[in-house]
Protein backbone atom coordinates (compact mmCIF):
# COMPACT_ATOMS: atom_id res chain seq x y z
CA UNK A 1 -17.40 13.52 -57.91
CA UNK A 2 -18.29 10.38 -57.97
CA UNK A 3 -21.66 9.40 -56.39
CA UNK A 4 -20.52 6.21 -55.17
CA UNK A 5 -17.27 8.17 -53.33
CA UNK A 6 -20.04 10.89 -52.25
CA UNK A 7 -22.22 8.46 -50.95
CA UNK A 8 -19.44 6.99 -49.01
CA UNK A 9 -18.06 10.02 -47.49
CA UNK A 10 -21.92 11.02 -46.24
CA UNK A 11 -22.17 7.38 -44.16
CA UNK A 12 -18.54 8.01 -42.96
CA UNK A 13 -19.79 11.19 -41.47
CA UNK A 14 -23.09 10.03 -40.40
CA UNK A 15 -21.38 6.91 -38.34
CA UNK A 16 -19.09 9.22 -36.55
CA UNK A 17 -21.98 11.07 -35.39
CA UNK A 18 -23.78 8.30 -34.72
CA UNK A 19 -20.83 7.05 -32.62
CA UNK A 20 -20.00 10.48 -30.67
CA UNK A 21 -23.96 10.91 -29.56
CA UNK A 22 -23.58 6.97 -28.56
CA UNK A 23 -20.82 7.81 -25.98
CA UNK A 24 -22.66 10.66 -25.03
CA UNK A 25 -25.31 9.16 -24.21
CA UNK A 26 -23.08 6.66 -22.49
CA UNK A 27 -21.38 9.16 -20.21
CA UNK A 28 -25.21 10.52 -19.33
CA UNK A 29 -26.06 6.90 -18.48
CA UNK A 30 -22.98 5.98 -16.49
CA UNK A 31 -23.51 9.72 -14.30
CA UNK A 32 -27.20 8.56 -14.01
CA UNK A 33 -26.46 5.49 -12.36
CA UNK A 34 -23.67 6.85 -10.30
CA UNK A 35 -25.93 9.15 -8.77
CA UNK A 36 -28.51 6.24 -8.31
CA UNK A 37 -25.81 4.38 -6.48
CA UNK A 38 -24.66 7.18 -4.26
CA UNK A 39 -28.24 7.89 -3.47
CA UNK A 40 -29.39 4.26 -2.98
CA UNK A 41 -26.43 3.90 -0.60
CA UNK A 42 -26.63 6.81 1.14
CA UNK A 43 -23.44 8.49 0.29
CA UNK A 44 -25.42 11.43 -1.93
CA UNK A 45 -27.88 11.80 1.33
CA UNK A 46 -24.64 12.28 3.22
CA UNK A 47 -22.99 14.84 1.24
CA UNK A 48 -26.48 17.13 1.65
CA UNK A 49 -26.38 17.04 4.79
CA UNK A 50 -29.20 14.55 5.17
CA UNK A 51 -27.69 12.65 7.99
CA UNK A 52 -31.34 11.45 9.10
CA UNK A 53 -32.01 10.11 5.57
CA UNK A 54 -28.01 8.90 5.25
CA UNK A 55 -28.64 6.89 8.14
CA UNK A 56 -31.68 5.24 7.28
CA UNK A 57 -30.18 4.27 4.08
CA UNK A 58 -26.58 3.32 5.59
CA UNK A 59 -28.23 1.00 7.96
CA UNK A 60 -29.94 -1.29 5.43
CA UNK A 61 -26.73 -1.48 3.47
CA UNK A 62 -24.55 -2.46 6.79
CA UNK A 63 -27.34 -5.40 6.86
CA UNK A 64 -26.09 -6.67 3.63
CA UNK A 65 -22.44 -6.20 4.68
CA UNK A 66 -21.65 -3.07 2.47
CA UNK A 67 -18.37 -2.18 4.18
CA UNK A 68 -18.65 1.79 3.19
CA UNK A 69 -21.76 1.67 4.66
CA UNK A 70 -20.41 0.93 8.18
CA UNK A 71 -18.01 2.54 7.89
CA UNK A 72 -20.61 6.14 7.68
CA UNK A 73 -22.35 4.65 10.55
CA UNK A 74 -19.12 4.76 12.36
CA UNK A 75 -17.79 8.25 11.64
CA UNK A 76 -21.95 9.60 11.92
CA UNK A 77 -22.01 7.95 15.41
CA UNK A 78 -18.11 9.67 16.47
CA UNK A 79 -18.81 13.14 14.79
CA UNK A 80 -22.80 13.27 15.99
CA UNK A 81 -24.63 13.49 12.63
CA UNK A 82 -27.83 12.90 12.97
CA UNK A 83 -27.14 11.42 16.19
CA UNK A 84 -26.17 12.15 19.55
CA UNK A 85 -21.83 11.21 19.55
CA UNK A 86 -21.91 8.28 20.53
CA UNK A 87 -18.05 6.55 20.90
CA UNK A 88 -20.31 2.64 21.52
CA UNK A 89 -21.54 2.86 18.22
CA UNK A 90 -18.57 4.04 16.72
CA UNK A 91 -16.61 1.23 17.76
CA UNK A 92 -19.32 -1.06 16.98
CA UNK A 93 -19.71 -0.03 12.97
CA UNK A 94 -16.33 0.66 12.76
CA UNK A 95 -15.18 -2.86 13.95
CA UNK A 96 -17.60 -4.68 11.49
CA UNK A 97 -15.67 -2.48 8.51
CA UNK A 98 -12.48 -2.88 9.76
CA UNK A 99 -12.98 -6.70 9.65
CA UNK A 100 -14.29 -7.01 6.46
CA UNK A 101 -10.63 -5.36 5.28
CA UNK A 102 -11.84 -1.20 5.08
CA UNK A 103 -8.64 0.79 5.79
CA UNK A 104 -10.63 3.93 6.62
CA UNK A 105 -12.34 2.04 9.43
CA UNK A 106 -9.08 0.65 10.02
CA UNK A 107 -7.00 3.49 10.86
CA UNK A 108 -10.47 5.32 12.32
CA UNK A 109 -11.00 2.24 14.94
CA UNK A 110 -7.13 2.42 15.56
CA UNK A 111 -7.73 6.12 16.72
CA UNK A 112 -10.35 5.12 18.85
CA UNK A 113 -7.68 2.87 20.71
CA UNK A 114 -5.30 5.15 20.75
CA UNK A 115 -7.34 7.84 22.24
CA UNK A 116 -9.39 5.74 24.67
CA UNK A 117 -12.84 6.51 22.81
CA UNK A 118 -15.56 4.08 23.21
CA UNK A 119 -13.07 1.38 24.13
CA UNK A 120 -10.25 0.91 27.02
CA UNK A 121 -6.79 2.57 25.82
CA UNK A 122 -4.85 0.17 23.98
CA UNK A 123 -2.28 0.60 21.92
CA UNK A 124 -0.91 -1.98 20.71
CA UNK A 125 -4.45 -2.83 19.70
CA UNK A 126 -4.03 0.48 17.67
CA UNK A 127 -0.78 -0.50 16.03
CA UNK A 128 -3.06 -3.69 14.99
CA UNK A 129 -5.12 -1.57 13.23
CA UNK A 130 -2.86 0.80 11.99
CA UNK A 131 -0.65 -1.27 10.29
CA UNK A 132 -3.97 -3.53 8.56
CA UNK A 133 -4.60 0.35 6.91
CA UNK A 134 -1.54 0.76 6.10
CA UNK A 135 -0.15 -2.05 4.08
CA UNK A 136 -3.32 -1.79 2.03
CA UNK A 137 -2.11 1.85 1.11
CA UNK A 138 -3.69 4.41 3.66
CA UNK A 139 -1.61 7.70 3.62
CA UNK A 140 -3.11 8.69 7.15
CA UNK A 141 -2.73 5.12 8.65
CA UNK A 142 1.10 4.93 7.42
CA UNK A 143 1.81 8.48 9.00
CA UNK A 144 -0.31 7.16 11.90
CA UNK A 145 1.94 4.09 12.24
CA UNK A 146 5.15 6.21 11.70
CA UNK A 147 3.77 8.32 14.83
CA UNK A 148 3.04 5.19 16.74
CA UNK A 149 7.03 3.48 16.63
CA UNK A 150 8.51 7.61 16.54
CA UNK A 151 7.35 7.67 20.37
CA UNK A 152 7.07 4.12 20.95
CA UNK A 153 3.44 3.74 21.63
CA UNK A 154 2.57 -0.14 21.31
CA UNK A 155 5.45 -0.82 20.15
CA UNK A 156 9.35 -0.48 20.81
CA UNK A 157 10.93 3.07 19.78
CA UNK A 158 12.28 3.06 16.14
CA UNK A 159 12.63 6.28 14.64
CA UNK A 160 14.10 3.92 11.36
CA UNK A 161 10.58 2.31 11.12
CA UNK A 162 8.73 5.72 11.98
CA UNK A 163 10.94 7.43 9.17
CA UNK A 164 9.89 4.06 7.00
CA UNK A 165 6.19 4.83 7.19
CA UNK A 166 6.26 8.64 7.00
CA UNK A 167 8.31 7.67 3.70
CA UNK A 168 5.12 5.62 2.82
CA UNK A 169 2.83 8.02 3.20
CA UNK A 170 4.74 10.80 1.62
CA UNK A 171 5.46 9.61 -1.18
CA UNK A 172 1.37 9.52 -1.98
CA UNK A 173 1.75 13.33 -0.78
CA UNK A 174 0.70 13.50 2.79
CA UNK A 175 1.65 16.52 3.75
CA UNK A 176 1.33 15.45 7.55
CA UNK A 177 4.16 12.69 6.98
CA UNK A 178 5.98 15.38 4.75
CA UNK A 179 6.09 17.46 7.69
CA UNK A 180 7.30 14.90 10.44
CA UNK A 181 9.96 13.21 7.97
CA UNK A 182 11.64 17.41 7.84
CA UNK A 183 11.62 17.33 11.38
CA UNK A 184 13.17 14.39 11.57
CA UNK A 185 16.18 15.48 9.13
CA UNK A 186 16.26 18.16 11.00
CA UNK A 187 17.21 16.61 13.81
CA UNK A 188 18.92 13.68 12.83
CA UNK A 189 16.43 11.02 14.17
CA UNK A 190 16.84 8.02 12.31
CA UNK A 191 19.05 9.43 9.32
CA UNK A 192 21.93 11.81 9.35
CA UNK A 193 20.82 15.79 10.02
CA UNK A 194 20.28 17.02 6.90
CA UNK A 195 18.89 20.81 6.78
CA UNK A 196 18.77 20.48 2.64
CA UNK A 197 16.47 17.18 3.17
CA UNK A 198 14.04 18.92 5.93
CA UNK A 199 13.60 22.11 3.16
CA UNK A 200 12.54 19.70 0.89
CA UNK A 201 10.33 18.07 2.93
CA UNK A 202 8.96 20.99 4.79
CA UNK A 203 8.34 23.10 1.14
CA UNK A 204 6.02 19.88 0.09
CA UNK A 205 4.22 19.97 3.01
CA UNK A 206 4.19 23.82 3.12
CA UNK A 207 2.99 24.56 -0.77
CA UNK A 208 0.02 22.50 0.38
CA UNK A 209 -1.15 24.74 2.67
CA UNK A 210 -0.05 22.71 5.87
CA UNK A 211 0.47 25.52 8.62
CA UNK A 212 3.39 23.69 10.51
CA UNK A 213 5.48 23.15 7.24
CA UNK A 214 4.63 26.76 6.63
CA UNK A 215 6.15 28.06 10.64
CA UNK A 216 8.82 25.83 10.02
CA UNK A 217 9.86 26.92 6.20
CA UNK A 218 9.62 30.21 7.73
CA UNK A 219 12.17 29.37 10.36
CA UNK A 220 14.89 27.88 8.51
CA UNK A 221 15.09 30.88 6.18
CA UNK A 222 14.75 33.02 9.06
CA UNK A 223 17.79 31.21 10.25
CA UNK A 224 19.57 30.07 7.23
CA UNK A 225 19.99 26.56 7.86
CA UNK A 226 19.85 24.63 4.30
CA UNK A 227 19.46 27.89 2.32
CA UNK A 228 20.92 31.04 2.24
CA UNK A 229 19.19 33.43 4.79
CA UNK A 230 16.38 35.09 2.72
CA UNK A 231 13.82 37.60 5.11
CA UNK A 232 11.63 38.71 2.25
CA UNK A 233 11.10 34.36 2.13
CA UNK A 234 10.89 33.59 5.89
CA UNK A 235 8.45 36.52 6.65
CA UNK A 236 5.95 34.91 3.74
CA UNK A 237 6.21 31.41 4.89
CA UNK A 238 5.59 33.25 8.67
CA UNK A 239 2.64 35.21 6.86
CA UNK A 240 1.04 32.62 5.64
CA UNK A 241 0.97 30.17 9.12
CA UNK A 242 -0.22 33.10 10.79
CA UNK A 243 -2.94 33.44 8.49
CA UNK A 244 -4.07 30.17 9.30
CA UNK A 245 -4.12 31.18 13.07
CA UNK A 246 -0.58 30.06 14.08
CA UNK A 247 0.05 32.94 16.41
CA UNK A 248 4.22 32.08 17.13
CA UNK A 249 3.99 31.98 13.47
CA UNK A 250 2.81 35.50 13.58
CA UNK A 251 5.11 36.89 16.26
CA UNK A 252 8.13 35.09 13.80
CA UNK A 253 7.01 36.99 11.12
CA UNK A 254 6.71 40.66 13.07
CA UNK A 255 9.87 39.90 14.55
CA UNK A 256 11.61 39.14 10.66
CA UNK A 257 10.03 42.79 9.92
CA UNK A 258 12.16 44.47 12.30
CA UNK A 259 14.89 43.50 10.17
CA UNK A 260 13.39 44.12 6.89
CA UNK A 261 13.25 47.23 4.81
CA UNK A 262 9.85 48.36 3.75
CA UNK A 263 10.72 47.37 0.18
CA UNK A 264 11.22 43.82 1.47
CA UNK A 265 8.51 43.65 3.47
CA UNK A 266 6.28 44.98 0.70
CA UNK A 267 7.42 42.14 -1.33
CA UNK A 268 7.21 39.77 1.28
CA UNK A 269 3.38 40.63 1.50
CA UNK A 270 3.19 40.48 -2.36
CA UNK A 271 4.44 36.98 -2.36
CA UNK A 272 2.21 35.97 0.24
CA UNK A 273 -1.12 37.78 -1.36
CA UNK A 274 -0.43 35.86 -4.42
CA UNK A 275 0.66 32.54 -3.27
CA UNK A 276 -1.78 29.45 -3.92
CA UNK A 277 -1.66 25.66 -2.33
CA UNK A 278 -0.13 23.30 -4.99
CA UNK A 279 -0.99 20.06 -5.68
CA UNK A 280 0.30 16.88 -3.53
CA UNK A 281 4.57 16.46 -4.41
CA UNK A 282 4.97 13.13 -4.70
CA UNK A 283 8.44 13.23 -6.23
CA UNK A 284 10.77 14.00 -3.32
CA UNK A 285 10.81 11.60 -0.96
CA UNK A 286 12.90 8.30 -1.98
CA UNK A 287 16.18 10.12 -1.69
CA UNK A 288 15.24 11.53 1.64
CA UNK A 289 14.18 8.65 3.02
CA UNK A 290 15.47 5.31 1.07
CA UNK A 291 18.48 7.63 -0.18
CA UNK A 292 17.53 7.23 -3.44
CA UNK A 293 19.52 9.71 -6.00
């Protein structure tokens, strides 16, 4: 071969490994500093369990108006880490968040209205809130919204608007919205009944391990209303809710039994054994909602 070609080839390989241990190196330098940040900001602290130490740290970044930061200080002060609960200080850190534009502190401070924590009960105040979270993307704050016009807290009734938001929030996954938008169908609030709608809905919710999805999946094969009656089906969905400590959901599925075979029932409990949450479904929801073929 030529020695010139040779040569050639060797540098070729000897830059590509110069190259790959360069973005090596790169990925071990952008971890290092991610971990720096975290730490420096608290959020590592927080995730060990440090609350003392995550406090320390969160307070000194709130001073410089690093949103995340108050936003910790918020949910440490409502959930007692580190600290005694203390609903005041919630509202306090949450408030400075929420108006600097953080939709977590949004929809959290919204909650705190709703509820009457820390701050008289108000809810249109809350529907303030809500919606800020929500039109910047917030799953929870859209399903929180939806909730809000479904019973006409804050604002008028509308289960259109309610079914609007669920839509919003479903179609990012939430199983939560998932759930309310198949009991909607279900019973014809805001959009014609629709039992094939409320399975699909329901199953999304339901492969994601959310127990009411689950009890209600359960039911509707139990009953056969949007798919053909199927026991073996309804007494796994039942299985499963009970599992997670739904106890009508376990009474459902004893009473399915009694009309079961054992071979059923076996395979019922096979299904159930092997079943595994799924990812978020995201794919569903603009023909339920937006009727969207």
């Amino acid at each position: 071969m030529d020695p010139l070609i040779n040569g050639c080839s060797t540098m070729k390989k000897i830059s590509s490994i110069v190259v790959l241990l360069g973005i090596f190196l790169l990925f071990i330098i952008i971890g290092y500093c991610a971990y720096w940040t975290r730490s420096y900001y608290g959020e590592h602290d927080y995730g060990m369990g440090n609350y003392v130490g995550a406090m320390e740290k969160f307070k000194r970044m709130a001073e410089k108006d690093y949103l995340p930061a108050s936003f910790y200080l918020g949910l440490m002060y409502y959930n007692g880490q580190g600290v005694d609960i203390d609903y005041l200080d919630a509202v306090k850190w949450y408030t400075k968040a929420a108006e600097g534009g953080h939709a977590l502190s949004q929809n959290n401070l919204a909650l705190m209205y709703e509820n009457a924590q820390g701050v008289p009960q108000d809810y249109v105040e809350a529907v303030k809130w809500y919606r800020k979270a929500a039109v910047q993307g917030n799953a929870t704050a859209q399903s929180n919204l939806g909730l809000m016009y479904y019973y006409g807290k804050g604002v008028p009734q509308d289960y259109k608007e309610a079914a609007g938001w669920y839509g919003e929030a479903a179609r990012q996954g939430y199983a939560r919205a998932q759930y309310y938008l198949g009991q909607m169908n279900t019973l014809g609030q805001g959009m014609p009944q629709d039992y094939f709608k409320a399975v699909r809905c329901f199953r999304d919710a339901a492969e994601q391990g959310y127990t009411p999805a689950q009890y209600s999946l359960g039911y509707i094969y139990a009953s056969g209303q949007g798919v053909p009656q199927n026991y073996v089906l309804a007494h796994m969905w039942y299985n499963l809710a009970g599992a997670q400590g739904d106890l009508q959901a376990a009474k459902a599925r004893d009473w399915v039994a009694e009309k079961m075979a054992p071979s059923q029932i076996a395979e019922a409990q096979r299904l159930a054994e092997q079943w595994k949450p799924k990812g978020k479904n995201k794919l569903t929801i603009d023909s339920i909602v937006f009727g969207v073929s």
